[in-house]
N, C-alpha and C. Protein backbone atom coordinates (compact mmCIF):
# COMPACT_ATOMS: atom_id res chain seq x y z
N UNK A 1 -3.54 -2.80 -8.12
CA UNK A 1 -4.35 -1.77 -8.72
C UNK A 1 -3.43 -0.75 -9.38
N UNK A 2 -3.73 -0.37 -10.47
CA UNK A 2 -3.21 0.70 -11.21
C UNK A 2 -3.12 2.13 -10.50
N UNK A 3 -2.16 2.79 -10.83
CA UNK A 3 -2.18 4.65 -10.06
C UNK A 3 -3.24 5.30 -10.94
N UNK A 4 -3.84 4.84 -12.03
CA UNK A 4 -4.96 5.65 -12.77
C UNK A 4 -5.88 5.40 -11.24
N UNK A 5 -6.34 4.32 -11.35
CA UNK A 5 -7.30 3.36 -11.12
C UNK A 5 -7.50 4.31 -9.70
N UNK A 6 -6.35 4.10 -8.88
CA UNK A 6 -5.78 4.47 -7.20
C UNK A 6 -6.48 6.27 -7.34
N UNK A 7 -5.95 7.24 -7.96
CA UNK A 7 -7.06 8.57 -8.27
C UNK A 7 -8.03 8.70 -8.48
N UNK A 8 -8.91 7.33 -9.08
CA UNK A 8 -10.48 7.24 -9.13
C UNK A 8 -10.90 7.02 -7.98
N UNK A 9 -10.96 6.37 -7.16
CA UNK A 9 -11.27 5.73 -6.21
C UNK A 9 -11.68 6.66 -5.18
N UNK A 10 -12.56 6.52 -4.04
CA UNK A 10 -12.64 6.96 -3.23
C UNK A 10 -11.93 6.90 -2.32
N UNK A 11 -11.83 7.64 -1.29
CA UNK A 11 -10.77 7.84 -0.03
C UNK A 11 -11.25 6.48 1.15
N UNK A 12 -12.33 6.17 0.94
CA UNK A 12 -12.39 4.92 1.74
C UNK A 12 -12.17 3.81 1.20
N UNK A 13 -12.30 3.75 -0.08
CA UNK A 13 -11.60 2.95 -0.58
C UNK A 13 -9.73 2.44 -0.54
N UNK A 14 -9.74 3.43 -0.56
CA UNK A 14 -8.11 3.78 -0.39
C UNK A 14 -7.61 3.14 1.11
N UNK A 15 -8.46 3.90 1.81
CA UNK A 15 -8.09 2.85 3.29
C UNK A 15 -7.81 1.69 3.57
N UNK A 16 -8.61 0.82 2.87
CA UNK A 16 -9.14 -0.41 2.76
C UNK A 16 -7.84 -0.69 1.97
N UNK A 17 -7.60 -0.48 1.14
CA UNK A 17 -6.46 -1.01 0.30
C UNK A 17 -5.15 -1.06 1.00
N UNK A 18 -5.21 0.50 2.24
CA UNK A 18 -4.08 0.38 2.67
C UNK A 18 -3.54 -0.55 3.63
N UNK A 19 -4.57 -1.17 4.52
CA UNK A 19 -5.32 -1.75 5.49
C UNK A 19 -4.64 -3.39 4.83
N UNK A 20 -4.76 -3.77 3.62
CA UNK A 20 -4.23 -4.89 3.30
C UNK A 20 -3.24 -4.62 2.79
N UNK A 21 -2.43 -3.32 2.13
CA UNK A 21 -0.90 -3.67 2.19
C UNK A 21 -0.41 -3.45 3.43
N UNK A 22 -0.80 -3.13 4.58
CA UNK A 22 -0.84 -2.89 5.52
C UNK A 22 -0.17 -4.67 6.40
N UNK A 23 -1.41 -5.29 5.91
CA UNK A 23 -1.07 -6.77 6.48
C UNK A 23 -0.29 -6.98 5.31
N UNK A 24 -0.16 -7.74 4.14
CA UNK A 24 0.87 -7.93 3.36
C UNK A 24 2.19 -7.57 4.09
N UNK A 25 2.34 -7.21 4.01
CA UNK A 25 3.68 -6.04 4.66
C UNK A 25 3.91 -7.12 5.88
N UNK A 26 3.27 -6.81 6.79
CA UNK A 26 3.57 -7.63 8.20
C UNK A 26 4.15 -8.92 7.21
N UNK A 27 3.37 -9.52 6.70
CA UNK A 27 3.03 -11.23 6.45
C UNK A 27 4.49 -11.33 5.48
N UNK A 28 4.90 -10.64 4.81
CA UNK A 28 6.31 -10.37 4.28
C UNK A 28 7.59 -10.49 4.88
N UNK A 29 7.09 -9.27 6.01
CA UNK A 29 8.50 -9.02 6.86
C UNK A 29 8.35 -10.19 8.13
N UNK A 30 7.17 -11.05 7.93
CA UNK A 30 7.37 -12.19 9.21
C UNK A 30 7.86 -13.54 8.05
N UNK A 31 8.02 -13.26 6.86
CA UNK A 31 8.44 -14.68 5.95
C UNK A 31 9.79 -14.08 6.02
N UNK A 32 10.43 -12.82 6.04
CA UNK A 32 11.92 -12.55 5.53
C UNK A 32 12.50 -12.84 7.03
N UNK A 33 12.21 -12.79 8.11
CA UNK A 33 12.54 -13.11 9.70
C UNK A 33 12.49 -14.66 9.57
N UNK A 34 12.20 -14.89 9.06
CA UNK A 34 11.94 -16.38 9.23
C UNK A 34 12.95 -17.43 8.09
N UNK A 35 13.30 -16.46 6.95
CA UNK A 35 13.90 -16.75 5.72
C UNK A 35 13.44 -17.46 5.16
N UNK A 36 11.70 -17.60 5.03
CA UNK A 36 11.49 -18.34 3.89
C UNK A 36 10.87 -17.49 2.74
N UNK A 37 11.00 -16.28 2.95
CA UNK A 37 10.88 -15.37 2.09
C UNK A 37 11.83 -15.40 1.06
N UNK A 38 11.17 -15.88 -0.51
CA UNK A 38 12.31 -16.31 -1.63
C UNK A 38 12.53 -14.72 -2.51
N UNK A 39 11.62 -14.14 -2.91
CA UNK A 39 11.56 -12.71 -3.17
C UNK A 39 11.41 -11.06 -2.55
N UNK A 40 12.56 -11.41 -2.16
CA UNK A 40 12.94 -10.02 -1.53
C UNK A 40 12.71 -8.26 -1.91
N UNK A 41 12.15 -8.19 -3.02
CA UNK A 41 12.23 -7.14 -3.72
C UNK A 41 10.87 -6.83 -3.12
N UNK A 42 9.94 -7.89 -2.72
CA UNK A 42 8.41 -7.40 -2.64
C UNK A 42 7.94 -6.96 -1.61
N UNK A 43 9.00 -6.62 -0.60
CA UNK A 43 9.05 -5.66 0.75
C UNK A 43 9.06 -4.55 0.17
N UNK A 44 10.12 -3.98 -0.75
CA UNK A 44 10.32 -2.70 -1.16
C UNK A 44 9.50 -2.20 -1.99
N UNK A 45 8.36 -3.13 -2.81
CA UNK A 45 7.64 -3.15 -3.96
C UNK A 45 6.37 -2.55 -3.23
N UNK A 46 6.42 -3.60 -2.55
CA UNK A 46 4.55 -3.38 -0.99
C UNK A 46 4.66 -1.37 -0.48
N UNK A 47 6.27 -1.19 0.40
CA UNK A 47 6.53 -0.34 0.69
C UNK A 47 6.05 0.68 -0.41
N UNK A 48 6.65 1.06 -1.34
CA UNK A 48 6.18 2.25 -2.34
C UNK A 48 4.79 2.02 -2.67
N UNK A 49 4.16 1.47 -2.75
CA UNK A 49 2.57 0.80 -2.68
C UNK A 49 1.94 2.07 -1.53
N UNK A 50 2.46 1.69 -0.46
CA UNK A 50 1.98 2.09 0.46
C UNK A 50 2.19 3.66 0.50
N UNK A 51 3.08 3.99 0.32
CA UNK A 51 3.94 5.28 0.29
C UNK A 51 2.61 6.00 -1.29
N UNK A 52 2.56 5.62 -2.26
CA UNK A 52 2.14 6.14 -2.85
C UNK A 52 0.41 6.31 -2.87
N UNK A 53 -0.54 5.14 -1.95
CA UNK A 53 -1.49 5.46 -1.61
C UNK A 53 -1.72 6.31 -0.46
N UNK A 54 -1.13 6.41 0.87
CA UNK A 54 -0.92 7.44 1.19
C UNK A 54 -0.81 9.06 0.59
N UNK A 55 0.29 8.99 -0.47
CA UNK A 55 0.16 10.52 -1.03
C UNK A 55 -1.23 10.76 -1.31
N UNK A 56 -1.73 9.44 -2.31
CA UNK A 56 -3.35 10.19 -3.11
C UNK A 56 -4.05 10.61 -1.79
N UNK A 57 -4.34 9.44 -0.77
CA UNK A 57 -5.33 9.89 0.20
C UNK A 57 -4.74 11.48 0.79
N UNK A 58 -3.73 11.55 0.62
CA UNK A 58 -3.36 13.29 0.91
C UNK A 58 -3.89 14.34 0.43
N UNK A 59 -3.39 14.02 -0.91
CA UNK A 59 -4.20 15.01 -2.11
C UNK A 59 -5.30 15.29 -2.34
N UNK A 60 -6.48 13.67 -2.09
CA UNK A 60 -7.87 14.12 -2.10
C UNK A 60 -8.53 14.69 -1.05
N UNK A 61 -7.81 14.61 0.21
CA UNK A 61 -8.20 15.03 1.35
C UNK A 61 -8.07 16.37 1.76
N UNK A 62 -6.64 16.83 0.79
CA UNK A 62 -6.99 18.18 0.26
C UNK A 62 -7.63 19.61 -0.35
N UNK A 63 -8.07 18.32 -1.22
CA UNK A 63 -9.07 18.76 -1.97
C UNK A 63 -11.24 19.19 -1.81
N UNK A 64 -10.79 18.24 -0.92
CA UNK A 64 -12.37 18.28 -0.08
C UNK A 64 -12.29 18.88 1.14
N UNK A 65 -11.69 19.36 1.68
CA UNK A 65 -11.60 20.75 2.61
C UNK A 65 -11.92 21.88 1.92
């Protein structure tokens, strides 16, 4: 999903999204333990994913207080 896209969205929405990079992530770091993980970059790729839906759910949660 796009970062436009990620500011439209609702905050439960957002959960939900995080919730599966959430598993992604696991399902990543159990292929790189295992070494059949061929692209390594997409731990760090998932990570800022995560890192940056987090911020929005910050900001809007901000905002609705």
């Amino acid at each position: 999903m796009k970062l436009v896209k990620w500011h439209k969205t609702t905050i439960n929405n957002l959960h939900t999204e995080l919730v599966h990079l959430f598993r992604e992530q696991f399902s990543l770091k159990m292929q790189f333990s295992t070494g059949k993980l061929k692209k390594n970059h997409m731990l760090r790729v998932v990570r800022k994913k995560i890192a940056r839906i987090k911020t929005i759910i910050t900001l809007k949660s901000k905002d609705h207080v």
